[in-house]
C-alpha atoms as a PDB file:
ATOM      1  CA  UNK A   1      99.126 141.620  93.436  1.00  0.00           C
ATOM      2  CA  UNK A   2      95.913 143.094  95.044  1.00  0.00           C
ATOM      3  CA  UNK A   3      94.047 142.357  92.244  1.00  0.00           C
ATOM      4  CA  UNK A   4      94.650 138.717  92.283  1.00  0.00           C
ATOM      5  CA  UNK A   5      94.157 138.572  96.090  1.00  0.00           C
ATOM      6  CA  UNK A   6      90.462 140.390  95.485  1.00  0.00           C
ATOM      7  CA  UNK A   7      90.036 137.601  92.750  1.00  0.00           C
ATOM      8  CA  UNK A   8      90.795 134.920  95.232  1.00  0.00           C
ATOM      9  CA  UNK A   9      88.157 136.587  97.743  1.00  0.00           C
ATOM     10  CA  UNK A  10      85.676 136.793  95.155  1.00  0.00           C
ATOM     11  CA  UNK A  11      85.937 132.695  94.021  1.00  0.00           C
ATOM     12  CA  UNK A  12      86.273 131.809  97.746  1.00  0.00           C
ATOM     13  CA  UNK A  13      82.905 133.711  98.888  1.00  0.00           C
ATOM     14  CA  UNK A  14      81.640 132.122  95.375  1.00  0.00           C
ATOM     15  CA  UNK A  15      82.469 128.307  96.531  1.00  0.00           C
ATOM     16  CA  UNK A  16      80.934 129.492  99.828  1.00  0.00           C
ATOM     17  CA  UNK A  17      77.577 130.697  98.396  1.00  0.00           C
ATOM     18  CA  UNK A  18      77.607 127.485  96.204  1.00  0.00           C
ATOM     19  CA  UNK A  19      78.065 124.672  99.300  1.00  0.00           C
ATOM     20  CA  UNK A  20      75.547 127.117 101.315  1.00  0.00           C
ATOM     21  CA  UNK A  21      73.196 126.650  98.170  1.00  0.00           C
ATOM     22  CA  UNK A  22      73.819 122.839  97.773  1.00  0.00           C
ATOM     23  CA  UNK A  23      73.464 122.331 101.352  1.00  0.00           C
ATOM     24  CA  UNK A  24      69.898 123.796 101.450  1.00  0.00           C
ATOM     25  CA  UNK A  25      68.917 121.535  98.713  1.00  0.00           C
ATOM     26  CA  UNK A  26      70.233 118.665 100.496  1.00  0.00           C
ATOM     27  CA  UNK A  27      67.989 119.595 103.049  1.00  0.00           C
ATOM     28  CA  UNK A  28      65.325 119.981 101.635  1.00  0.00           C
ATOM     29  CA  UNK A  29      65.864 116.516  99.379  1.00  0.00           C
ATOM     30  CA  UNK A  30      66.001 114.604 103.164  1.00  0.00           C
ATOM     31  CA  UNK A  31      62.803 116.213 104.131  1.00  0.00           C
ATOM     32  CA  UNK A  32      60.916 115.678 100.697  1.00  0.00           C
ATOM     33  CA  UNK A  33      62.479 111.916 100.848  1.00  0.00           C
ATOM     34  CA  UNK A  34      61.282 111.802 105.125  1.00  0.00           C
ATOM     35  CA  UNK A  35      57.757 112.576 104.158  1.00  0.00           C
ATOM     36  CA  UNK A  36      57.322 110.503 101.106  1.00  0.00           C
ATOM     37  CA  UNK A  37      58.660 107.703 103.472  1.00  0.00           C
ATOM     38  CA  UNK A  38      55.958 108.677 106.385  1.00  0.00           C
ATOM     39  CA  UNK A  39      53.142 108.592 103.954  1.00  0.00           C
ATOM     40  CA  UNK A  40      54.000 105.381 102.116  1.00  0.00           C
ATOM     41  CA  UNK A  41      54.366 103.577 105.510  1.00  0.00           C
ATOM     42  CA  UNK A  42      52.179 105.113 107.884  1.00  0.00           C
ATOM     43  CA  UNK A  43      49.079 106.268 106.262  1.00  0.00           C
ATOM     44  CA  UNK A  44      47.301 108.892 107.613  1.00  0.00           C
ATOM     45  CA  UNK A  45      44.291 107.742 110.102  1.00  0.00           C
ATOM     46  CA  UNK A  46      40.838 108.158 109.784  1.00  0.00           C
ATOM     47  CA  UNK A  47      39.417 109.040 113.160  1.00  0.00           C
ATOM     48  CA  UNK A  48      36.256 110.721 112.438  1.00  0.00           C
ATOM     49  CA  UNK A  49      33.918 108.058 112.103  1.00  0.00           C
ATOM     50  CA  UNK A  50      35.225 105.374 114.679  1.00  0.00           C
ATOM     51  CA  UNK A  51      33.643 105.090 117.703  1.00  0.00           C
ATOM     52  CA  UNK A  52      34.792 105.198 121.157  1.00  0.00           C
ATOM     53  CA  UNK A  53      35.474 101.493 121.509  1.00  0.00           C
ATOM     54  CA  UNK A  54      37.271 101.502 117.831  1.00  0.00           C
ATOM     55  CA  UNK A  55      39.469 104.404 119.012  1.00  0.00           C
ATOM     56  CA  UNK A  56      40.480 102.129 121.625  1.00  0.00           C
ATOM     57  CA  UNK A  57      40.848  99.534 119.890  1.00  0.00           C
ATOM     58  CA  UNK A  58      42.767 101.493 117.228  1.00  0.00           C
ATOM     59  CA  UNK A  59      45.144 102.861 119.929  1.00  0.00           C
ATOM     60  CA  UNK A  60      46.242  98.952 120.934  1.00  0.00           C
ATOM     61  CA  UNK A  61      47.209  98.169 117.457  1.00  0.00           C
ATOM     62  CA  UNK A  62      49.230 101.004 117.554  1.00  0.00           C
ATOM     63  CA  UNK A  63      50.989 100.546 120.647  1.00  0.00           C
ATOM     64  CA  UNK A  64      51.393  97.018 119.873  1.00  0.00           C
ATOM     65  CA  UNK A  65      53.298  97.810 116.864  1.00  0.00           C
ATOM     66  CA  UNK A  66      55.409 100.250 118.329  1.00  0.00           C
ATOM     67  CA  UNK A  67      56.193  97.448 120.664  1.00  0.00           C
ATOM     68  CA  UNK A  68      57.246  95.447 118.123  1.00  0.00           C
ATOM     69  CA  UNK A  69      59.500  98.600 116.543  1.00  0.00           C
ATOM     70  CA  UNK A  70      60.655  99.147 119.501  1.00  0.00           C
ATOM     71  CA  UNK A  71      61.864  95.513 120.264  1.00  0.00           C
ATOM     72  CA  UNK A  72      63.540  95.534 116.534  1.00  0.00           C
ATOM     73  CA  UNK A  73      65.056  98.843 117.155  1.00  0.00           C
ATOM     74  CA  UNK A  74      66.760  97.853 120.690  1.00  0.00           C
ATOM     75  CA  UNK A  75      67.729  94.385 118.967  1.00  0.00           C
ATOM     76  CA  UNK A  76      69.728  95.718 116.121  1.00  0.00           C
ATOM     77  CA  UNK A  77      71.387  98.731 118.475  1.00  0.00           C
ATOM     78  CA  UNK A  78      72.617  95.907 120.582  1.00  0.00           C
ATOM     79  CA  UNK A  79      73.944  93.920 117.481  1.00  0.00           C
ATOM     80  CA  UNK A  80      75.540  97.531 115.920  1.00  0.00           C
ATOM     81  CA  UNK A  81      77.131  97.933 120.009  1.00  0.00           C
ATOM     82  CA  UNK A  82      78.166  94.590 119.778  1.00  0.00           C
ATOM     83  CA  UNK A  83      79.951  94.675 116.499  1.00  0.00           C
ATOM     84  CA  UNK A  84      81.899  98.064 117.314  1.00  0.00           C
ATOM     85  CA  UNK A  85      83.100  96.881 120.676  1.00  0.00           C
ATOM     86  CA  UNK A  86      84.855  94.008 118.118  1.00  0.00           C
ATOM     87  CA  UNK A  87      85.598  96.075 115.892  1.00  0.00           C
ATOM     88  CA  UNK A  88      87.640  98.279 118.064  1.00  0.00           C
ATOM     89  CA  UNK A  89      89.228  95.118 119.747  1.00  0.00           C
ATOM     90  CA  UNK A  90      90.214  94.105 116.817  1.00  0.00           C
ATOM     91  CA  UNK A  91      91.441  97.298 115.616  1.00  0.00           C
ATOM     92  CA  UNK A  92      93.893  97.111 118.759  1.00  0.00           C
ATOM     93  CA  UNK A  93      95.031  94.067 118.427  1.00  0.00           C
ATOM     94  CA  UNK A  94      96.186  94.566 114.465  1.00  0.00           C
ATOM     95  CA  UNK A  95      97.841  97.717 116.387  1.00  0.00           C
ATOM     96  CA  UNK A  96      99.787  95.791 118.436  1.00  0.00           C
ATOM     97  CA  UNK A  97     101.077  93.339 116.257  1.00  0.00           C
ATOM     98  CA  UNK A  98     102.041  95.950 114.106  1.00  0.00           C
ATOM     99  CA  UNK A  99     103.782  97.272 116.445  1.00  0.00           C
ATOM    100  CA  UNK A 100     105.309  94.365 117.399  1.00  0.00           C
ATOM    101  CA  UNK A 101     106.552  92.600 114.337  1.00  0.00           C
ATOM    102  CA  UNK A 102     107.748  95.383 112.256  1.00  0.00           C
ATOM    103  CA  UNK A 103     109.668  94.036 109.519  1.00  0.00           C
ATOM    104  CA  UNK A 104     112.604  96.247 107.903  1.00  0.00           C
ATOM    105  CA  UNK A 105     113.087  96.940 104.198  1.00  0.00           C
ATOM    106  CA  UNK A 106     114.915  93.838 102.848  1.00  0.00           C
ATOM    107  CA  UNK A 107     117.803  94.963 100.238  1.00  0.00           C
ATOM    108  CA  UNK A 108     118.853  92.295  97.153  1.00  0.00           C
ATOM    109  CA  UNK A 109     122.122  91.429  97.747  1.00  0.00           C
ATOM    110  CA  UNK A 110     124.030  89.076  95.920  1.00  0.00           C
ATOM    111  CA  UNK A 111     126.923  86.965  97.574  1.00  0.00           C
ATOM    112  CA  UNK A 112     128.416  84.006  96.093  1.00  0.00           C
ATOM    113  CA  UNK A 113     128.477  80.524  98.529  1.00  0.00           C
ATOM    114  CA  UNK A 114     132.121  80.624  99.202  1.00  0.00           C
ATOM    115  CA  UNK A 115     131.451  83.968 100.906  1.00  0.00           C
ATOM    116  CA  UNK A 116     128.609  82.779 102.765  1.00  0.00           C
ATOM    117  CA  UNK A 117     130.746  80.356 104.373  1.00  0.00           C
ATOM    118  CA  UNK A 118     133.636  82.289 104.470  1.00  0.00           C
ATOM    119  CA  UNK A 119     131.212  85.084 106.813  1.00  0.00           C
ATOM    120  CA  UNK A 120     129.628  82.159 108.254  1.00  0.00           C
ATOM    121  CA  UNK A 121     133.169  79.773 109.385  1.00  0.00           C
ATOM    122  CA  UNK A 122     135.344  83.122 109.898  1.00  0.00           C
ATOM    123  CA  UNK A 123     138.196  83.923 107.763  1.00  0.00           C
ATOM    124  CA  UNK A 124     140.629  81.436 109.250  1.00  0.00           C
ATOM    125  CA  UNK A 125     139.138  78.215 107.725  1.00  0.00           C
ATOM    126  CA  UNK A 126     139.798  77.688 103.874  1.00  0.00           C
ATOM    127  CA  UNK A 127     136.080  76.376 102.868  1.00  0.00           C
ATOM    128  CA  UNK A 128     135.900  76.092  98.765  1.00  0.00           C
ATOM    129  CA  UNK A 129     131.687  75.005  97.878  1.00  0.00           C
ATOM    130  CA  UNK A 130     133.411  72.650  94.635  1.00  0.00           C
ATOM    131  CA  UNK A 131     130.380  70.706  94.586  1.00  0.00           C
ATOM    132  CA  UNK A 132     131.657  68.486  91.214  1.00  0.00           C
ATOM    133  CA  UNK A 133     134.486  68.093  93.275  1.00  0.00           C
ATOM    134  CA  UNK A 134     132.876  65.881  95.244  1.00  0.00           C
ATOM    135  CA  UNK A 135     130.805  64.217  93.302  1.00  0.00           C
ATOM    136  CA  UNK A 136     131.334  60.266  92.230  1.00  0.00           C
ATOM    137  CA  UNK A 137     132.935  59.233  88.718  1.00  0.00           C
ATOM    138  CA  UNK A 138     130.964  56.656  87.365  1.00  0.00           C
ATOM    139  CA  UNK A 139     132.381  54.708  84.312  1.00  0.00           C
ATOM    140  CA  UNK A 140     129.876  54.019  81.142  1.00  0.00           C
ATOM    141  CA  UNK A 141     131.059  50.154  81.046  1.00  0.00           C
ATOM    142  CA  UNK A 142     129.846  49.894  84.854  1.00  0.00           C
ATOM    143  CA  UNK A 143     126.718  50.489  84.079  1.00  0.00           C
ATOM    144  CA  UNK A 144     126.401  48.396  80.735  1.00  0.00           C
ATOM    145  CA  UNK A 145     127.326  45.388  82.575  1.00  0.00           C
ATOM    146  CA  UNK A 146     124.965  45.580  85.231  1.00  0.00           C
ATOM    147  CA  UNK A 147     122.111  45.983  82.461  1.00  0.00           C
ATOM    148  CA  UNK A 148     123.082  42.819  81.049  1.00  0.00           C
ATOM    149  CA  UNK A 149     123.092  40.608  84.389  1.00  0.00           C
ATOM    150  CA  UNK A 150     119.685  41.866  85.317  1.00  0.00           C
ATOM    151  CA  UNK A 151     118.516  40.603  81.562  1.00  0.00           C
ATOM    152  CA  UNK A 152     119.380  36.826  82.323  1.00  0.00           C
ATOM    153  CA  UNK A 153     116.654  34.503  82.882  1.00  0.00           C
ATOM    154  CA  UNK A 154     114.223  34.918  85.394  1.00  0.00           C
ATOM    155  CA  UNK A 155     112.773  31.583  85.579  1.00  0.00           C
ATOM    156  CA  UNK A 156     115.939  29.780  86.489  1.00  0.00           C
ATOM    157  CA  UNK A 157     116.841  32.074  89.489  1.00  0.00           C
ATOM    158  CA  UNK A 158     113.298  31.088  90.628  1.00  0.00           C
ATOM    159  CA  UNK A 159     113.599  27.743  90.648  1.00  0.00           C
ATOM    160  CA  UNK A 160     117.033  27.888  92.228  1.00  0.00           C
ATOM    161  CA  UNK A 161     115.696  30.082  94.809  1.00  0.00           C
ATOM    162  CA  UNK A 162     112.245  27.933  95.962  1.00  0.00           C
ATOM    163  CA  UNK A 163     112.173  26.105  98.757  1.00  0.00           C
ATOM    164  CA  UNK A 164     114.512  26.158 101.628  1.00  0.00           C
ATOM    165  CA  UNK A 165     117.773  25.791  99.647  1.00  0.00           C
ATOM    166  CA  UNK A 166     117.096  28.632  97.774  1.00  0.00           C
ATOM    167  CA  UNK A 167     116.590  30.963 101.481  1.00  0.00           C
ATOM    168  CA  UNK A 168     119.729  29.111 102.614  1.00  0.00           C
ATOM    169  CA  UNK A 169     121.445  30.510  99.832  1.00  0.00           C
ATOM    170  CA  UNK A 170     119.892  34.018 100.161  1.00  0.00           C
ATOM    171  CA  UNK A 171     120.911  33.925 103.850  1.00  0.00           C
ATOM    172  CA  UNK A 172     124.517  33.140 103.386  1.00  0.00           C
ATOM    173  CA  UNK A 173     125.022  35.208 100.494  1.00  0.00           C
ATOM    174  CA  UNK A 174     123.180  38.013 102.688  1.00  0.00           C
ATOM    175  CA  UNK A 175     126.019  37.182 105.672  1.00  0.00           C
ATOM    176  CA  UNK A 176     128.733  37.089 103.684  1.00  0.00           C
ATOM    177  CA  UNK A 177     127.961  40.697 102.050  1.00  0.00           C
ATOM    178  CA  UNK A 178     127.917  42.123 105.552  1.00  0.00           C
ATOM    179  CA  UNK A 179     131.364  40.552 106.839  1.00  0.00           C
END
């Protein structure tokens, strides 16, 4: 038992030594990567030669441009303010319709119709869901029949129909269908 516990010291100050190592490095990387940056962008400046008006000159330039950083800098910390106040509005109102409309697990259950009603009417009523039950017979010959009146000829209804005998004869056959 102690020897496992020493073991377990040992790794643990080992992992410790190792993120102390890798942290250095990382370190050392950002500062590498920081000065590479600073050279490539802002190259050193050559002040020896440059007279007094040149200095000055120089030393607008460079204000002007840290101006203009300066500007672009306040600009986007405005946008980044912006879009976290938003952020964290929106964030609360997700929140509160979670909180809200919380929905509950939903279980499959099956139930046949009858028993829908039945829960739905109370037991008292006697509700049967036949639907064929209710549904119309309809004889084959019915229909047959009807096929072969429609196939008569057209033409002859249409003359029989023109002019205003024909509507008279619409109207009273429409009348007497409704009495």
């Amino acid at each position: 038992m102690i020897h496992t516990t020493q073991t377990l010291l040992f790794r643990k100050s080992m992992m410790v030594a190792k993120a102390k190592e890798m942290l250095e490095q990382e370190l050392m990387d950002k500062e590498e990567e920081k000065e590479r940056y600073l050279a490539e962008k802002a190259p050193p400046v050559q002040t020896s030669r440059l007279s007094f008006d040149e200095l000055q000159e120089l030393c607008r330039e460079l204000h002007a441009k840290i101006d203009m950083v300066d500007e672009e800098r306040y600009d986007i910390e405005a946008k980044v303010l912006h879009n976290t106040r938003e952020i964290k509005d929106l964030n609360i109102k997700v929140l509160d319709l979670r909180g809200k409309f919380k929905r509950p697990n939903l279980r499959r259950v099956r139930v046949s119709a009858d028993a829908i009603l039945r829960s739905l009417l109370g037991s008292k009523h006697k509700v049967s869901l036949d639907l064929r039950a209710n549904l119309k017979s309809v004889k084959k010959e019915d229909t047959e029949k009807e096929k072969t009146v429609e196939v008569s000829d057209w033409r002859k209804n249409v003359e029989a129909m023109s002019g205003m005998e024909g509507r008279k004869k619409m109207f009273d056959a429409a009348k007497g269908s409704v009495q």
